[in-house]
Protein backbone atom coordinates (compact mmCIF):
# COMPACT_ATOMS: atom_id res chain seq x y z
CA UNK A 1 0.00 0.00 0.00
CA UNK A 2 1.10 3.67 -1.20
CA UNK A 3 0.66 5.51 2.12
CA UNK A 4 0.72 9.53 1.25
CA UNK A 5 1.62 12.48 3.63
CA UNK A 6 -0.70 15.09 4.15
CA UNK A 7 0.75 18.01 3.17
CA UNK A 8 0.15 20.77 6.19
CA UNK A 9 -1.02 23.70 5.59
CA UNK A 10 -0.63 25.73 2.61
CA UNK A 11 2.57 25.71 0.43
CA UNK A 12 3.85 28.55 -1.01
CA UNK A 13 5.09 28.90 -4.72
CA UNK A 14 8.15 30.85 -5.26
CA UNK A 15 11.24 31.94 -7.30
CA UNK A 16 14.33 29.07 -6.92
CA UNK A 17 16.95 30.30 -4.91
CA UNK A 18 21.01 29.63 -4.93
CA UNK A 19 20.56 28.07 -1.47
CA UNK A 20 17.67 25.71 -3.24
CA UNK A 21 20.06 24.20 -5.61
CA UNK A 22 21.09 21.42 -3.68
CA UNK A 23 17.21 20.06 -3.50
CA UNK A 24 16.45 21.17 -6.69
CA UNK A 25 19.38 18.89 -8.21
CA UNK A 26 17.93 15.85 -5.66
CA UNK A 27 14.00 16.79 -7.37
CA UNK A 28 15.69 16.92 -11.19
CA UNK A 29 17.34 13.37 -9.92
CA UNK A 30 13.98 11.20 -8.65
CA UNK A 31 12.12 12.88 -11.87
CA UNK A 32 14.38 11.40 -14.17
CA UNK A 33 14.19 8.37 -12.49
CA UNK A 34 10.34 8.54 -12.75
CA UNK A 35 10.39 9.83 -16.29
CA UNK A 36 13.02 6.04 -17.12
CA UNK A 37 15.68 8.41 -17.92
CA UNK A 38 19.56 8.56 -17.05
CA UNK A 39 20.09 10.13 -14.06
CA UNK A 40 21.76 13.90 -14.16
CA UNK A 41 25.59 14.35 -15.22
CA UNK A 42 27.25 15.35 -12.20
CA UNK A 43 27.86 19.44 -11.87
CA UNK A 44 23.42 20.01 -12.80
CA UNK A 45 24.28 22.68 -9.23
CA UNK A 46 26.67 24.71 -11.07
CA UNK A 47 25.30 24.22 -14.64
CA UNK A 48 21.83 25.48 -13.17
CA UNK A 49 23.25 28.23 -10.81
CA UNK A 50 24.27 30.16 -14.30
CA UNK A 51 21.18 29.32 -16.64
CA UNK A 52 19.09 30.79 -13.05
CA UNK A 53 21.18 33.09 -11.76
CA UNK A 54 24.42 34.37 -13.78
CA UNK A 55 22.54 36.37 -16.81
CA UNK A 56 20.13 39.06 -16.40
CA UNK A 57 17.45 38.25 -17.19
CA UNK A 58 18.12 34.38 -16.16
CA UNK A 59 17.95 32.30 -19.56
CA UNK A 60 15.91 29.50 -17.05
CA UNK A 61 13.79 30.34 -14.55
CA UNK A 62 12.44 27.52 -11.81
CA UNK A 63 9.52 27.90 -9.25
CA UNK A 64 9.32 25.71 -5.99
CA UNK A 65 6.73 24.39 -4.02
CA UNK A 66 7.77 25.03 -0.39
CA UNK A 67 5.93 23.59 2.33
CA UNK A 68 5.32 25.20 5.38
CA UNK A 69 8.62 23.55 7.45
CA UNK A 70 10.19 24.64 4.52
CA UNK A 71 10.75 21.45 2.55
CA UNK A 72 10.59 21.71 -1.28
CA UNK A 73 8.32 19.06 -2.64
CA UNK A 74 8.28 19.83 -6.34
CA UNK A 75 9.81 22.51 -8.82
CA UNK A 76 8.95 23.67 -12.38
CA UNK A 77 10.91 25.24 -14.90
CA UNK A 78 10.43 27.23 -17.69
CA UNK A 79 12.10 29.39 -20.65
CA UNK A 80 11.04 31.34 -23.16
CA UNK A 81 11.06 29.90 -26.41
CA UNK A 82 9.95 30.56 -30.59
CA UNK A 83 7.20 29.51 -32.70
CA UNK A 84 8.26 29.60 -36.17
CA UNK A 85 5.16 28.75 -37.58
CA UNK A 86 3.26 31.34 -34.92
CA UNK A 87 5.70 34.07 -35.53
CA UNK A 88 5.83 34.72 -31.60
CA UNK A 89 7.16 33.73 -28.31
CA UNK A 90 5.88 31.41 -26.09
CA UNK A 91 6.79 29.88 -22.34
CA UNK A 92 8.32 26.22 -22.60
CA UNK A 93 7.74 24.17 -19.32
CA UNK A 94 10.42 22.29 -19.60
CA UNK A 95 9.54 20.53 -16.17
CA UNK A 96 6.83 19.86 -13.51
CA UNK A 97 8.06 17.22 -10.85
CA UNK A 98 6.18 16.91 -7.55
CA UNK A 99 7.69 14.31 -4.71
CA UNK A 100 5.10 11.33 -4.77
CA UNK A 101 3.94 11.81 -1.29
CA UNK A 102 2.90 15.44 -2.20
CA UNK A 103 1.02 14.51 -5.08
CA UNK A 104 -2.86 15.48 -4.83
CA UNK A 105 -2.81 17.84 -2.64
CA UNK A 106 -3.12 21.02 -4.79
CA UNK A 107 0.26 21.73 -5.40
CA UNK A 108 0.35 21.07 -9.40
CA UNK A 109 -2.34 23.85 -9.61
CA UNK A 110 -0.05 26.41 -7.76
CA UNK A 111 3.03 25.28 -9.48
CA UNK A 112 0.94 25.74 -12.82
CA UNK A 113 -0.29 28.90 -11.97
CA UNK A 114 3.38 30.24 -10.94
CA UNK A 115 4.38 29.28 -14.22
CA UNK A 116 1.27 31.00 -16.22
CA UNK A 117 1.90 34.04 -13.81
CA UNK A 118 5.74 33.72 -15.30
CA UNK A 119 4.57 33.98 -18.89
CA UNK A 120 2.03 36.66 -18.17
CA UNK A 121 4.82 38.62 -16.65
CA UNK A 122 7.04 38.17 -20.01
CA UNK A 123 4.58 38.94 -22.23
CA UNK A 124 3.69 35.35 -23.35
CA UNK A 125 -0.01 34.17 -24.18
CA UNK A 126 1.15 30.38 -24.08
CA UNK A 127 3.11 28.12 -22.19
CA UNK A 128 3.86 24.44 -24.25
CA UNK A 129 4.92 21.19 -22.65
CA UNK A 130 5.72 17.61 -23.12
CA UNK A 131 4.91 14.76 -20.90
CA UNK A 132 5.94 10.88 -21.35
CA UNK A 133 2.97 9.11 -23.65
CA UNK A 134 2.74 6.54 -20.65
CA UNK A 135 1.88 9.10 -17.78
CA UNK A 136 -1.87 8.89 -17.54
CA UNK A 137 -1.74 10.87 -13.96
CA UNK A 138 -0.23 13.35 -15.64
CA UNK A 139 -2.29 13.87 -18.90
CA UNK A 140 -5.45 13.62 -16.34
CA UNK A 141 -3.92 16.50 -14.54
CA UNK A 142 -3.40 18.68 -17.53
CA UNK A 143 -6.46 17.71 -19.11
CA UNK A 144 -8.03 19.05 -15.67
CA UNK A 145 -6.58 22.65 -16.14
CA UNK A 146 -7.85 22.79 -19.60
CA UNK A 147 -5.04 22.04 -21.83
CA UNK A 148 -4.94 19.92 -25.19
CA UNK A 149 -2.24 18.23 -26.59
CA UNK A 150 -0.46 17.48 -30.06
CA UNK A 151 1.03 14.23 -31.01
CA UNK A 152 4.12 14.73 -31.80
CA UNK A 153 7.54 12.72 -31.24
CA UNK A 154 10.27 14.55 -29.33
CA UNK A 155 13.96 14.04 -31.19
CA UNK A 156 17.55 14.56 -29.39
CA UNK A 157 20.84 14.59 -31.74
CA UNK A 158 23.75 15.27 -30.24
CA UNK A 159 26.14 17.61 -31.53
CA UNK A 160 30.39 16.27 -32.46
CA UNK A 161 32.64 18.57 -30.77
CA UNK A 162 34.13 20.71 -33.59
């Protein structure tokens, strides 16, 4: 049996901060695992501290569920990004990763919301995401806040050092 934790009180949505890192890297870490992927390369701290914090304004930008004690249970990131065939900008979640034990307790509608407050604040009338095929909870979620999807196949080619 799956026992959950309630989650006390409300959490609170913020901006990542340097001190955050640490957690953040563990969060990146179980969702890959989730998601079947490798696990991160080692350095994600340092790679992340300068795509969040060394350019202004920060090329990535990541929101964290806090809960009261403090404890992040879940993180979102997001960038803008280009439509071609749109001609504009839009927001690209790259990630929304909740701890299992704080799943269902309202914090995927804040961290969405941060992240729709994020691309209102830019300027940007649409935020696009991905999600594994195989991750019904998921799809049921964003099906829940009103979003549709598009099949498509996602492609990764890595590039020979010159």
């Amino acid at each position: 049996m799956n026992e959950r934790e309630d989650v006390p009180g409300p959490a609170a949505v913020r901006h990542a901060r340097p001190e955050d890192l640490p957690r953040v890297v563990e969060l990146v870490a179980e969702h890959a695992a989730y998601e079947k992927a490798a696990p991160p390369t080692p350095g994600l701290a340092d790679r992340l501290a300068r795509l969040l914090f060394g350019t202004e304004p920060p090329r990535l930008r990541c929101l964290v569920a806090a809960l009261p004690d403090g404890t992040l249970a879940g993180y979102a990131t997001c960038a803008p990004e280009l439509s071609t065939w749109d001609g504009a900008e839009y927001l690209h979640m790259d990630c929304l990763h909740l701890t299992e034990a704080s799943r269902g307790h309202g914090l995927g509608p804040l961290l969405t919301a941060a992240v729709r407050s994020e691309a209102r604040a830019l300027g940007l009338t649409e935020i696009q995401w991905q999600t594994p095929v195989w991750n019904d909870g998921a799809i049921r979620f964003y099906e829940r806040l009103g979003a549709t999807s598009k099949e498509k196949r996602r492609y990764a080619l890595p590039v020979d050092p010159a």
